[in-house]
C-alpha atoms as a PDB file:
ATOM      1  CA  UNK A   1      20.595 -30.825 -59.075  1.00  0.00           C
ATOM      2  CA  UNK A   2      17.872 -33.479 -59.875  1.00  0.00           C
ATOM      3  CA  UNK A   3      19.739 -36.565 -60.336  1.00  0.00           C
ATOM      4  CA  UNK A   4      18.247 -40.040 -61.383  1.00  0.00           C
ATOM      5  CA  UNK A   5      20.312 -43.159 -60.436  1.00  0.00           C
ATOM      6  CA  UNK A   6      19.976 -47.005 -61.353  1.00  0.00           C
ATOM      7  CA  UNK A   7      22.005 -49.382 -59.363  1.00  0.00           C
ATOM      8  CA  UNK A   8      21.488 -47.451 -56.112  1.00  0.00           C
ATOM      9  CA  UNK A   9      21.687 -50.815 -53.988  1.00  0.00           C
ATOM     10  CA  UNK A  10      24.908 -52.234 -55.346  1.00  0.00           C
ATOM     11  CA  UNK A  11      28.187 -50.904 -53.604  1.00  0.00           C
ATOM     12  CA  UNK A  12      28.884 -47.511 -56.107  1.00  0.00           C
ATOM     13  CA  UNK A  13      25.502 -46.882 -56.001  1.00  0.00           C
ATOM     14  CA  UNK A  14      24.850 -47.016 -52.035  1.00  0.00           C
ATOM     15  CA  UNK A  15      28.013 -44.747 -51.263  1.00  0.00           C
ATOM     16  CA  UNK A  16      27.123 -42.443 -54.208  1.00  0.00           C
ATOM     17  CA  UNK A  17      23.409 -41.554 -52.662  1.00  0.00           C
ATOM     18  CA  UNK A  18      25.149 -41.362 -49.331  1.00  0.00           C
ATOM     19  CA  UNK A  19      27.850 -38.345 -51.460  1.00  0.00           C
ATOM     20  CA  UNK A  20      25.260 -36.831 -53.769  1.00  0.00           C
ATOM     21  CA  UNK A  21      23.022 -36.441 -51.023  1.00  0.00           C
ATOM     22  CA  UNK A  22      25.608 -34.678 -48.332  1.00  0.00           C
ATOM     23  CA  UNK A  23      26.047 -32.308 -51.474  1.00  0.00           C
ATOM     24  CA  UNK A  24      22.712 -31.551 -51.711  1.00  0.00           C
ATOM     25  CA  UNK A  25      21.395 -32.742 -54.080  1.00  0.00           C
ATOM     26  CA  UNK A  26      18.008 -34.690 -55.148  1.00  0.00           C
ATOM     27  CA  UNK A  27      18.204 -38.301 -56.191  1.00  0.00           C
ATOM     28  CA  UNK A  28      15.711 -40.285 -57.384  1.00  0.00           C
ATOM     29  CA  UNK A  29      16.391 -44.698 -57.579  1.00  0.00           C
ATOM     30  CA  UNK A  30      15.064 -46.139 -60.814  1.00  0.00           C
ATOM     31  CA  UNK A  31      14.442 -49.567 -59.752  1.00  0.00           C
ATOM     32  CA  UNK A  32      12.802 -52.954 -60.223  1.00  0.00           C
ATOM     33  CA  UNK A  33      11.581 -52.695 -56.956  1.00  0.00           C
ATOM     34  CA  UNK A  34       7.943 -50.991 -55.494  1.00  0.00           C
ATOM     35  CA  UNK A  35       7.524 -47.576 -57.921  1.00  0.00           C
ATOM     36  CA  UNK A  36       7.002 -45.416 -53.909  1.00  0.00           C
ATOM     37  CA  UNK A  37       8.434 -42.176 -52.781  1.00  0.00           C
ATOM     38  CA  UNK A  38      11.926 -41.582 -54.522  1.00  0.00           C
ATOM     39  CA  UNK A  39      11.523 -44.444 -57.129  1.00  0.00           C
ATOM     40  CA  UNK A  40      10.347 -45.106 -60.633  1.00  0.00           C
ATOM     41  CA  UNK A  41      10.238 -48.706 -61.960  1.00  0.00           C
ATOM     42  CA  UNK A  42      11.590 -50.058 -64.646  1.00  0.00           C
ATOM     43  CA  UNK A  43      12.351 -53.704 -66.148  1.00  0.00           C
ATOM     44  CA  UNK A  44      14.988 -53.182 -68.739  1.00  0.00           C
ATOM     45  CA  UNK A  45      14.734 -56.920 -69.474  1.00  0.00           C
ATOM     46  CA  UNK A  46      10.753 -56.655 -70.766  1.00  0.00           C
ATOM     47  CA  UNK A  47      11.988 -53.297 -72.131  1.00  0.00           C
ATOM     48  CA  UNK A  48       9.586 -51.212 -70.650  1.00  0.00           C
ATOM     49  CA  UNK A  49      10.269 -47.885 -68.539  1.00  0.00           C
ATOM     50  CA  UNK A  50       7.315 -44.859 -68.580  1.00  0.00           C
ATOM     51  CA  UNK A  51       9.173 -41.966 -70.150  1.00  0.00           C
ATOM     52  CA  UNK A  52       6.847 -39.211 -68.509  1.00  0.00           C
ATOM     53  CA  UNK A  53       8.485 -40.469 -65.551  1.00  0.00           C
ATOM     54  CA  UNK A  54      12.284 -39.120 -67.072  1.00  0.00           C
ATOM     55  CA  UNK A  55      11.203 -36.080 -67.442  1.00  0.00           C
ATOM     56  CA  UNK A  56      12.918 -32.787 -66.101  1.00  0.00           C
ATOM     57  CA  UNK A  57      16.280 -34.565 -64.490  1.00  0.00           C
ATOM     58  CA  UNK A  58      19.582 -32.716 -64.769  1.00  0.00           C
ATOM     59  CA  UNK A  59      21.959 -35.484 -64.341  1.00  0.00           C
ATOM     60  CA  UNK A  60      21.226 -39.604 -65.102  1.00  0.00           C
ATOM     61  CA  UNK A  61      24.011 -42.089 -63.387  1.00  0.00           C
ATOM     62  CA  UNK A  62      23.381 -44.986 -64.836  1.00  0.00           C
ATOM     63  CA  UNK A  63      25.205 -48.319 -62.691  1.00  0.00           C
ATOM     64  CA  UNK A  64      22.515 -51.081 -63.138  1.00  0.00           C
ATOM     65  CA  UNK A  65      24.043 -54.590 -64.309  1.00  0.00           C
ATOM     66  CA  UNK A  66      24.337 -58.124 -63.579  1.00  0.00           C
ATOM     67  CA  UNK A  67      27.175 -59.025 -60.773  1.00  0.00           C
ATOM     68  CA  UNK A  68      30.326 -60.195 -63.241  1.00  0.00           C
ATOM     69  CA  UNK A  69      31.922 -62.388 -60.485  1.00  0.00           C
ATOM     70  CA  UNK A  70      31.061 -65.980 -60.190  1.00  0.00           C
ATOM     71  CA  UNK A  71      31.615 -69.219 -62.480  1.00  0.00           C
ATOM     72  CA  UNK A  72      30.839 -68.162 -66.554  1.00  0.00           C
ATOM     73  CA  UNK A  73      28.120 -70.572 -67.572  1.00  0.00           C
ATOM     74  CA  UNK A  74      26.524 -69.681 -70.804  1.00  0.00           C
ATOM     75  CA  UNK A  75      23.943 -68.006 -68.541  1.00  0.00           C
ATOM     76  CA  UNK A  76      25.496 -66.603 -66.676  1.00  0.00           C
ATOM     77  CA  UNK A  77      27.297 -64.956 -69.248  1.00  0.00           C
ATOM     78  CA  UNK A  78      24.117 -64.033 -71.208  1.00  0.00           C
ATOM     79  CA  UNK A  79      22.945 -62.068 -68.222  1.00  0.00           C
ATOM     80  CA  UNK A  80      26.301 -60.397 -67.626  1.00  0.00           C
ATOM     81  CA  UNK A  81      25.598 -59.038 -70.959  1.00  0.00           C
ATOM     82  CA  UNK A  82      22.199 -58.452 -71.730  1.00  0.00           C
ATOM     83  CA  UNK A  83      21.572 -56.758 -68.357  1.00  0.00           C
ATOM     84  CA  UNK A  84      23.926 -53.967 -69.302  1.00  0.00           C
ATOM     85  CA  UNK A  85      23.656 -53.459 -73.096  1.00  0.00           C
ATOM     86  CA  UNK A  86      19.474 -53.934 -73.445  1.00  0.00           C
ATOM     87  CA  UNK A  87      19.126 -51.932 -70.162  1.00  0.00           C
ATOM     88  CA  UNK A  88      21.551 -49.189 -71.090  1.00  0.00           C
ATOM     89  CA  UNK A  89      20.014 -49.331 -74.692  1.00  0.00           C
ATOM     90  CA  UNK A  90      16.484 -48.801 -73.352  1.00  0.00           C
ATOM     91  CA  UNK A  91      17.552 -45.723 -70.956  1.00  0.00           C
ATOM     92  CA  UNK A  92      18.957 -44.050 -73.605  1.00  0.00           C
ATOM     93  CA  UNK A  93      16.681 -44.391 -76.022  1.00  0.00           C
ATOM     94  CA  UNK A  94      14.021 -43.392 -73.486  1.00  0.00           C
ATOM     95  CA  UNK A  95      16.298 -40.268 -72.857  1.00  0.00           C
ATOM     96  CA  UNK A  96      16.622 -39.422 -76.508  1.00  0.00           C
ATOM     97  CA  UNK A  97      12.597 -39.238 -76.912  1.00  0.00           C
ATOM     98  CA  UNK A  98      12.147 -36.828 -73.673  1.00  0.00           C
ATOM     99  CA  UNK A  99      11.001 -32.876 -74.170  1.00  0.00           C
ATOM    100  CA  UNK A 100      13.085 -31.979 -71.772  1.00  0.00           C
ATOM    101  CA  UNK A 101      16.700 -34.142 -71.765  1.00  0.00           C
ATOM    102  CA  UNK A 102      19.288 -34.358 -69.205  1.00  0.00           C
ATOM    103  CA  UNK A 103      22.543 -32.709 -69.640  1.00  0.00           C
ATOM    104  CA  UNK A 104      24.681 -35.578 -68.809  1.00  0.00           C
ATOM    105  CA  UNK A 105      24.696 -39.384 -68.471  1.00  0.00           C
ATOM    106  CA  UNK A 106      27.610 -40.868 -66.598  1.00  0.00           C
ATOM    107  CA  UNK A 107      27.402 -44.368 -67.702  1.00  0.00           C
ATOM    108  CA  UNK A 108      29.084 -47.764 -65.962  1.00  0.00           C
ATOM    109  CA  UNK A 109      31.737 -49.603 -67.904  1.00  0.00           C
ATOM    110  CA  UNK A 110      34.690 -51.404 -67.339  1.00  0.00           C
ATOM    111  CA  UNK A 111      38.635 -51.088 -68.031  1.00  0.00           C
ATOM    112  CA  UNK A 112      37.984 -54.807 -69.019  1.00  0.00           C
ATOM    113  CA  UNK A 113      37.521 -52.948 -72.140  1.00  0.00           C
ATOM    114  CA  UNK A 114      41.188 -52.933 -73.037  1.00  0.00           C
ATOM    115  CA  UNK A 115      41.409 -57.118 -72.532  1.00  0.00           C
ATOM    116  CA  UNK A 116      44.803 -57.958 -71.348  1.00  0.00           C
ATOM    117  CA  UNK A 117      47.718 -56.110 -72.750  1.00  0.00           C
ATOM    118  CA  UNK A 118      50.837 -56.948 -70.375  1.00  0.00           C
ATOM    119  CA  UNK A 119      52.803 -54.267 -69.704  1.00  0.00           C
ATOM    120  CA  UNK A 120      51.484 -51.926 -71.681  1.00  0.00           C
ATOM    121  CA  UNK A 121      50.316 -47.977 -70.750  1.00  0.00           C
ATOM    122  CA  UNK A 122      46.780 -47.829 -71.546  1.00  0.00           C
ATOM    123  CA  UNK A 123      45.134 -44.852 -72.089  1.00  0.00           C
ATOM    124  CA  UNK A 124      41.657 -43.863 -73.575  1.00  0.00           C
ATOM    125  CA  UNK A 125      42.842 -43.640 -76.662  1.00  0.00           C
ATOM    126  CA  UNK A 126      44.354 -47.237 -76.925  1.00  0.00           C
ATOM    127  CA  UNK A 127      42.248 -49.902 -78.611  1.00  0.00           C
ATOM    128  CA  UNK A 128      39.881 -52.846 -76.939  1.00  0.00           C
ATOM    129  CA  UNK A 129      40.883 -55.954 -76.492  1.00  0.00           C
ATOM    130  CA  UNK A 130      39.121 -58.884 -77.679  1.00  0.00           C
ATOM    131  CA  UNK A 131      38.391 -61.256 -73.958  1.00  0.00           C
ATOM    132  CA  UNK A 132      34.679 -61.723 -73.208  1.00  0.00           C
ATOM    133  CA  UNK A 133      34.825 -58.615 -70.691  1.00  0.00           C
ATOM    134  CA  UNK A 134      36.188 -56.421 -73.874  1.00  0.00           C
ATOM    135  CA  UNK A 135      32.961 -56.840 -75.572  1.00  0.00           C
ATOM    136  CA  UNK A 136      31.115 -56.652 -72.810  1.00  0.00           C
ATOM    137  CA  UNK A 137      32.359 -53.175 -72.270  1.00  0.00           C
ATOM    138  CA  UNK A 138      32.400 -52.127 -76.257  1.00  0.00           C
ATOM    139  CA  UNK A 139      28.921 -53.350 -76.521  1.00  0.00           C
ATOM    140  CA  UNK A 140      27.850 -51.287 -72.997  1.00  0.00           C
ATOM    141  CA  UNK A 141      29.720 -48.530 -74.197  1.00  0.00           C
ATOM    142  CA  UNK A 142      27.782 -48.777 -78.059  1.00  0.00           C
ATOM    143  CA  UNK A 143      24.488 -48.511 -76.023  1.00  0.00           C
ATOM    144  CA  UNK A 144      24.389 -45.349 -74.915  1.00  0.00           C
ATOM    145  CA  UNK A 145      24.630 -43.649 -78.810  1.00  0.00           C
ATOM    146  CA  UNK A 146      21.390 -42.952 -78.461  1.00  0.00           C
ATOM    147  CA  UNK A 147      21.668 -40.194 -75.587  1.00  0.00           C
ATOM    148  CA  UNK A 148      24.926 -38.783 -77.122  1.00  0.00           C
ATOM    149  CA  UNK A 149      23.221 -38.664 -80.434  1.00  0.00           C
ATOM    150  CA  UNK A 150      20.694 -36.368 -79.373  1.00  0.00           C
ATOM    151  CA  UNK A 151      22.550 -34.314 -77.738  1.00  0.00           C
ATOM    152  CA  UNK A 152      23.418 -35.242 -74.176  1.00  0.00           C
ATOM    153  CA  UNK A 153      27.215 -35.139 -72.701  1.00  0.00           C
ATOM    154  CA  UNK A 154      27.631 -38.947 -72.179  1.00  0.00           C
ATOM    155  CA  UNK A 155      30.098 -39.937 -69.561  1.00  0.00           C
ATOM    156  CA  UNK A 156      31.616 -43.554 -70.136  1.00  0.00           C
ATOM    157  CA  UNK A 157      33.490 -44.604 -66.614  1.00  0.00           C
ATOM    158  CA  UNK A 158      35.612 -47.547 -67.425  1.00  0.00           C
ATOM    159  CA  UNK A 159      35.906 -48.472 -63.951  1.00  0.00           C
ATOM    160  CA  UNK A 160      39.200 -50.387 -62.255  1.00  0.00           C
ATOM    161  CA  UNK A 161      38.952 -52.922 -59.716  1.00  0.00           C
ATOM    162  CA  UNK A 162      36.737 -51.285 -56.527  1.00  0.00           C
ATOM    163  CA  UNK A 163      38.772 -51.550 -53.200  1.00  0.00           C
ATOM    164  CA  UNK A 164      36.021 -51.618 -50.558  1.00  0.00           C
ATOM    165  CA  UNK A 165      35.079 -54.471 -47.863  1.00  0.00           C
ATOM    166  CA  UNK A 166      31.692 -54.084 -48.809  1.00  0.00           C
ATOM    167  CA  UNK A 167      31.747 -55.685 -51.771  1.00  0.00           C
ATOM    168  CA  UNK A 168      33.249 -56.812 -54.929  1.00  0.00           C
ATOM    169  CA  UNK A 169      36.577 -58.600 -55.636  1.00  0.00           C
ATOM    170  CA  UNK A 170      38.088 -57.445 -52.823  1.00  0.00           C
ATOM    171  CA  UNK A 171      35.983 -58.648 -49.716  1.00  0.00           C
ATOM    172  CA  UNK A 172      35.650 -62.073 -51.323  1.00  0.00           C
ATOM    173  CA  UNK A 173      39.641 -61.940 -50.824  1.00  0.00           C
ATOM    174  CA  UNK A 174      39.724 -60.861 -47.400  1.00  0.00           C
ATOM    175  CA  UNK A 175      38.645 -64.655 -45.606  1.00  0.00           C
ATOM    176  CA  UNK A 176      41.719 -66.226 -46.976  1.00  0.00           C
ATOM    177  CA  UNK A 177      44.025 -63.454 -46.885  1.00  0.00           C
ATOM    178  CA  UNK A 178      42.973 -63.183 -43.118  1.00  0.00           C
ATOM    179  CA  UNK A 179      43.646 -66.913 -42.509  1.00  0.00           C
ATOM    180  CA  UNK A 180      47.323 -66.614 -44.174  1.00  0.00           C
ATOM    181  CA  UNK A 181      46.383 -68.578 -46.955  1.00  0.00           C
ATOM    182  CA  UNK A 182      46.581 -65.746 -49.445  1.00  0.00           C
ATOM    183  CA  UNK A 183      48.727 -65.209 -52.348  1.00  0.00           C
ATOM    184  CA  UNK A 184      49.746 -64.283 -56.012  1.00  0.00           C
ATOM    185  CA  UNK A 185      47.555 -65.733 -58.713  1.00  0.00           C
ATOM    186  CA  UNK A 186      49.771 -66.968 -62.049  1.00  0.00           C
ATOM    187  CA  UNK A 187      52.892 -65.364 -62.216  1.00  0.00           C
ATOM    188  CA  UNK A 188      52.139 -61.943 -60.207  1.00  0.00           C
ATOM    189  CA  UNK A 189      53.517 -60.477 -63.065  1.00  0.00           C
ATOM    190  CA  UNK A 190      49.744 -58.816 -64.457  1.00  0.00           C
ATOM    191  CA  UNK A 191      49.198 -55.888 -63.895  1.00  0.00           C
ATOM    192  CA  UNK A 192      46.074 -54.498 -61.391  1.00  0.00           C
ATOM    193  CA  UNK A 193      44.024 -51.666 -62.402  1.00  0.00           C
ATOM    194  CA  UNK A 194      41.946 -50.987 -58.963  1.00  0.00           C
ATOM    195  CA  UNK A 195      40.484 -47.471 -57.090  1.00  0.00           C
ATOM    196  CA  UNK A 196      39.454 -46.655 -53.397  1.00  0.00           C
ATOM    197  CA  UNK A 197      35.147 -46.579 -53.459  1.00  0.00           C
ATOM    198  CA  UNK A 198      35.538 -43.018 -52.222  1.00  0.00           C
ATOM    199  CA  UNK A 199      37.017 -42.181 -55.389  1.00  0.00           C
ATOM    200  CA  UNK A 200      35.154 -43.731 -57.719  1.00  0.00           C
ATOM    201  CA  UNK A 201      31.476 -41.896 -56.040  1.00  0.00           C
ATOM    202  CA  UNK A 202      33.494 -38.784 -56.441  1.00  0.00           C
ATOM    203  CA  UNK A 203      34.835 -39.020 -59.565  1.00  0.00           C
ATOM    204  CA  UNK A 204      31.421 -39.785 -60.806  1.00  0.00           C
ATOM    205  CA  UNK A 205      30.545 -36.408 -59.038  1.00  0.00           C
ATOM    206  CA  UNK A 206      33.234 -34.930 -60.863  1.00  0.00           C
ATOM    207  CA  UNK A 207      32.329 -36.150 -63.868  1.00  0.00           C
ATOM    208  CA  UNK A 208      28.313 -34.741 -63.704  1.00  0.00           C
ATOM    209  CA  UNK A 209      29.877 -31.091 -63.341  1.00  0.00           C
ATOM    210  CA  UNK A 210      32.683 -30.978 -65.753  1.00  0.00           C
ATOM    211  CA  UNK A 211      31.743 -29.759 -68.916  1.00  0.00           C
ATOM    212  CA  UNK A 212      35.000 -31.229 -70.261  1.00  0.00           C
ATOM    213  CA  UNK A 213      34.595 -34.786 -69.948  1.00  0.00           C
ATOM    214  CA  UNK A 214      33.021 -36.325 -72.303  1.00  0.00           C
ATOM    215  CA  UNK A 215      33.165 -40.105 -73.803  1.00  0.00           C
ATOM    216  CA  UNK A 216      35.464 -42.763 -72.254  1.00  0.00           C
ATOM    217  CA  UNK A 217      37.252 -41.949 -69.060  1.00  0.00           C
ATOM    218  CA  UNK A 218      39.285 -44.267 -67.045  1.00  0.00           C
ATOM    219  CA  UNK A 219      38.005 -44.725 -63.612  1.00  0.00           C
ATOM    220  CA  UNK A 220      41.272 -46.005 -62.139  1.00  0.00           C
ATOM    221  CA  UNK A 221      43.574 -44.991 -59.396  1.00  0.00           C
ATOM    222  CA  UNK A 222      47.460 -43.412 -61.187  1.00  0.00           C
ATOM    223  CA  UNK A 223      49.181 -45.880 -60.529  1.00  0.00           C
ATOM    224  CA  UNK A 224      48.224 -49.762 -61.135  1.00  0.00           C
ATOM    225  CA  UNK A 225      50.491 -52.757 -59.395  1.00  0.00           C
ATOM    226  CA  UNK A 226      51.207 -56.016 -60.728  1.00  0.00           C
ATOM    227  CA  UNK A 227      49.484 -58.637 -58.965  1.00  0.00           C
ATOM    228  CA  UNK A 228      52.227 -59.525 -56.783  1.00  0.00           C
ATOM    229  CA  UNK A 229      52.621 -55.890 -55.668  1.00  0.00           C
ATOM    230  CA  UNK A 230      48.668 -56.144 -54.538  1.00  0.00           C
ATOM    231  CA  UNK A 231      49.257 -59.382 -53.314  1.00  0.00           C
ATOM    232  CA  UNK A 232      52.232 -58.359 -50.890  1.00  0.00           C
ATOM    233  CA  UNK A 233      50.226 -54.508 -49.639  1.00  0.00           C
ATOM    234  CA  UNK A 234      47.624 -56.186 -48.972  1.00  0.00           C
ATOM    235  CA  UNK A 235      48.937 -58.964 -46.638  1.00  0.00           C
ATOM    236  CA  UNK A 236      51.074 -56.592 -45.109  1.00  0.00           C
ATOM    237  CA  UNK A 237      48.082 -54.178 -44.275  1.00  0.00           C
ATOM    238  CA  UNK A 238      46.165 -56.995 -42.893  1.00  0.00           C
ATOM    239  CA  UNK A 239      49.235 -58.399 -40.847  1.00  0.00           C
ATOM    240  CA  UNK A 240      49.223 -61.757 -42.367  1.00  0.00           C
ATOM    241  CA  UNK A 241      51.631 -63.647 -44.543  1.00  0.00           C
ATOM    242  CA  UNK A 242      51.111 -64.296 -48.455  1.00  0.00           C
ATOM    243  CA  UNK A 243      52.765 -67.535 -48.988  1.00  0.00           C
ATOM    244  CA  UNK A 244      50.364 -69.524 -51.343  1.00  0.00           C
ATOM    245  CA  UNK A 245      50.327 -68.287 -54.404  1.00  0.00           C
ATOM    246  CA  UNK A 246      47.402 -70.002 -56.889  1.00  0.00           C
ATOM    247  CA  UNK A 247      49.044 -70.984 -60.351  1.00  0.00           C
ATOM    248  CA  UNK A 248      46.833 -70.112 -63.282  1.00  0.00           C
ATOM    249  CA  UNK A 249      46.106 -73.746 -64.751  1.00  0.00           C
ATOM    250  CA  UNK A 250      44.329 -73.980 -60.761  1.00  0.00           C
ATOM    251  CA  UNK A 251      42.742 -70.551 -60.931  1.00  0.00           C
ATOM    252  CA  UNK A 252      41.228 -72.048 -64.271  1.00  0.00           C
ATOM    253  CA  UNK A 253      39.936 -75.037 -62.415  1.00  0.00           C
ATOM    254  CA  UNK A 254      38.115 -73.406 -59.583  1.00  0.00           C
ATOM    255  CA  UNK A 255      37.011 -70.670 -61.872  1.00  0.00           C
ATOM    256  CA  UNK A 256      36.725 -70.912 -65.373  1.00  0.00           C
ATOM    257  CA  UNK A 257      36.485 -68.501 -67.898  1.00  0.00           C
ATOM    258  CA  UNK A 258      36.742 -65.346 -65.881  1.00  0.00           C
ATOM    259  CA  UNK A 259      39.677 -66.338 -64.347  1.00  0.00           C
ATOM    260  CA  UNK A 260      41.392 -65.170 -67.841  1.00  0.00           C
ATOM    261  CA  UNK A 261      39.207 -62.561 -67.852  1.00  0.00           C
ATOM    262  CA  UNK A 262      39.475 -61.005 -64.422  1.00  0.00           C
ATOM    263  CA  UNK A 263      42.280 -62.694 -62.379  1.00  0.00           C
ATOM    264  CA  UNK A 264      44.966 -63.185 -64.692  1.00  0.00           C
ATOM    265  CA  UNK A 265      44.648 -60.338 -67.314  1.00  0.00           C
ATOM    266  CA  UNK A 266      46.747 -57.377 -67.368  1.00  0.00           C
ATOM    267  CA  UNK A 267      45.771 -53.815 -67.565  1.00  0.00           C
ATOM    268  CA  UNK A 268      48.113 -51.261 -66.826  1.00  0.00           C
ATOM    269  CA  UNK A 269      45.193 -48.558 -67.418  1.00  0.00           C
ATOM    270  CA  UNK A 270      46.339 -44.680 -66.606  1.00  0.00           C
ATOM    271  CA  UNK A 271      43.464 -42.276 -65.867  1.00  0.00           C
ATOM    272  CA  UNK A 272      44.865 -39.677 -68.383  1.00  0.00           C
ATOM    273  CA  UNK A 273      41.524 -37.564 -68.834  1.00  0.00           C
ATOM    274  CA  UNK A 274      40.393 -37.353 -64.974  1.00  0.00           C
ATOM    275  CA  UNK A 275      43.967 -35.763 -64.751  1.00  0.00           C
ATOM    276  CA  UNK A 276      43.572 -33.899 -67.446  1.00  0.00           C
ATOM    277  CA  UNK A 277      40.109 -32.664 -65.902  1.00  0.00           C
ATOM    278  CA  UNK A 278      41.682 -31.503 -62.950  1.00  0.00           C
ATOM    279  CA  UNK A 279      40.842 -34.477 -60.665  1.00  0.00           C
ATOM    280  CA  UNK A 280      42.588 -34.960 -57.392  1.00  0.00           C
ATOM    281  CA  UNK A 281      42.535 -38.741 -55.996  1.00  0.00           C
ATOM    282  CA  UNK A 282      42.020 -39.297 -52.051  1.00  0.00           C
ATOM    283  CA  UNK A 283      44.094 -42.428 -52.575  1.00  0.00           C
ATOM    284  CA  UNK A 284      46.695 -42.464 -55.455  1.00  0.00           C
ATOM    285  CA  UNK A 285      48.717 -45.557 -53.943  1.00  0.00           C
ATOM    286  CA  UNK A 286      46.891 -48.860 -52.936  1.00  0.00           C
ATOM    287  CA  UNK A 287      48.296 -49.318 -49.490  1.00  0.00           C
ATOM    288  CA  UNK A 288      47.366 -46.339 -48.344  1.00  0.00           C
ATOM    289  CA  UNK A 289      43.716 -47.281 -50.533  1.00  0.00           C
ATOM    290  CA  UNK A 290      43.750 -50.543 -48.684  1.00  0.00           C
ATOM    291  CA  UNK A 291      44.063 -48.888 -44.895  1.00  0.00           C
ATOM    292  CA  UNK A 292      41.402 -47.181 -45.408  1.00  0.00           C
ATOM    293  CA  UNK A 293      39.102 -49.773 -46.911  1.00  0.00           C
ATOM    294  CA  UNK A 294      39.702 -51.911 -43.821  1.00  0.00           C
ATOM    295  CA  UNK A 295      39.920 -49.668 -41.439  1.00  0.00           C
ATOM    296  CA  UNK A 296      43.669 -50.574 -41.166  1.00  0.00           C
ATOM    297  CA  UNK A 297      44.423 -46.587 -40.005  1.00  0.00           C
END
């Protein structure tokens, strides 16, 4: 297949050209950077992309946005926002005007969608929650009516919390978990939707060749931990002890906002249409996830 990916440098996008090309397949980067060999340029903030340059792809991934970790200033915030919604707005509506469309769009979002909900099941039929991240993710999600509208499957991967040491959450956790100064944030009690990097490149794959999955689709390992659970696999993978836990009123100091938002919300998210679909995770349990995202074999 022809296959056009944004967000090919962050960490799903770099192990999903690694995947997609081992299965043969032709990928093309749109990026902001030089418009050279296997790229096309685009700046979704100026809103301009060259829709001759769309044409004839069988499959769009779509994974561009602003880096969500870090303290929540108003601009930061703005950016968080605006570079996924007027991007993903702009790709789609460039989509919609082609002559010849793409089949499918598997589109970034986030199981921030569902806020924090306790101890709840969540499925893809429960409702959004109303945190900052929640309409982030409705308003990401809203953006790509245009492809669906005219007729493309759209593939909306609310993704969990990405265990890999090259990036995200989880190597910024690694320094002080290595040093034995790790432990729970808030009570430990919230619950942890995460999933292993390998599965989230090849449920992505999945989700370009199954005619069956359409809409919102929970990009999460089956079965989420509460924060202590996480807290303890993880210390024990690494060989260190988890003895200084961070209460929430000092996770709100040091980080603001998104510590509400990110660190002490609870999602108990189930991925009840990639089962249904017939996917089969690598890593179902996290310390077996973790192992292999450290090398911890």
């Amino acid at each position: 297949m022809r296959i056009l990916l944004t967000g090919s440098s962050g960490m799903i996008g770099s192990a999903l050209l690694t995947l997609l090309a081992a299965d043969g397949h032709k990928v093309v980067r749109l990026t902001r950077g030089p418009a050279t060999g296997r790229h096309i340029l685009w700046n979704p903030e100026a809103g301009t992309i060259e829709p001759e340059d769309l044409e004839d792809f069988d499959a769009v991934v779509h994974l561009a946005g602003e880096p969500i970790v870090g303290r929540w200033t108003a601009e930061k915030k703005a950016h968080i926002l605006n570079s996924r919604v007027k991007g993903t707005r702009l790709l789609c509506e460039s989509l919609a005007h082609l002559r010849n469309r793409p089949i499918v769009l598997v589109a970034a979002s986030a199981v921030g969608y569902y806020g924090s909900r306790g101890d709840q099941v969540l499925t893809e039929e429960s409702s959004a929650g109303s945190l900052f991240v929640s309409e982030v993710a409705k308003a990401w999600e809203a953006a790509t009516e245009p492809a669906s509208r005219n007729h493309i499957r759209v593939v909306n991967l609310r993704i969990a919390f990405v265990l890999s040491k090259e990036g995200g959450g989880l190597a910024k956790m690694l320094l002080p978990f290595k040093l034995g100064v790790g432990g729970r944030l808030g009570s430990g009690r919230q619950y942890l939707s995460w999933i292993a990097l390998d599965d989230v490149v090849r449920v992505i794959s999945h989700a370009i060749l199954s005619d069956s999955l359409h809409g919102p689709v929970n990009t999460v390992a089956p079965q989420p931990v509460t924060n202590r659970e996480f807290t303890k696999s993880l210390g024990s993978v690494l060989g260190r002890p988890t003895i200084f836990p961070m209460p929430a009123f000092a996770a709100r100091m040091v980080f603001g906002e998104m510590a509400d938002n990110l660190l002490l919300a609870s999602s108990r998210v189930q991925p009840a249409r990639l089962r249904a679909s017939g996917y089969e995770f690598l890593f179902p349990e996290v310390k077996g996830a973790l192992r292999h995202a450290l090398g911890k074999h």
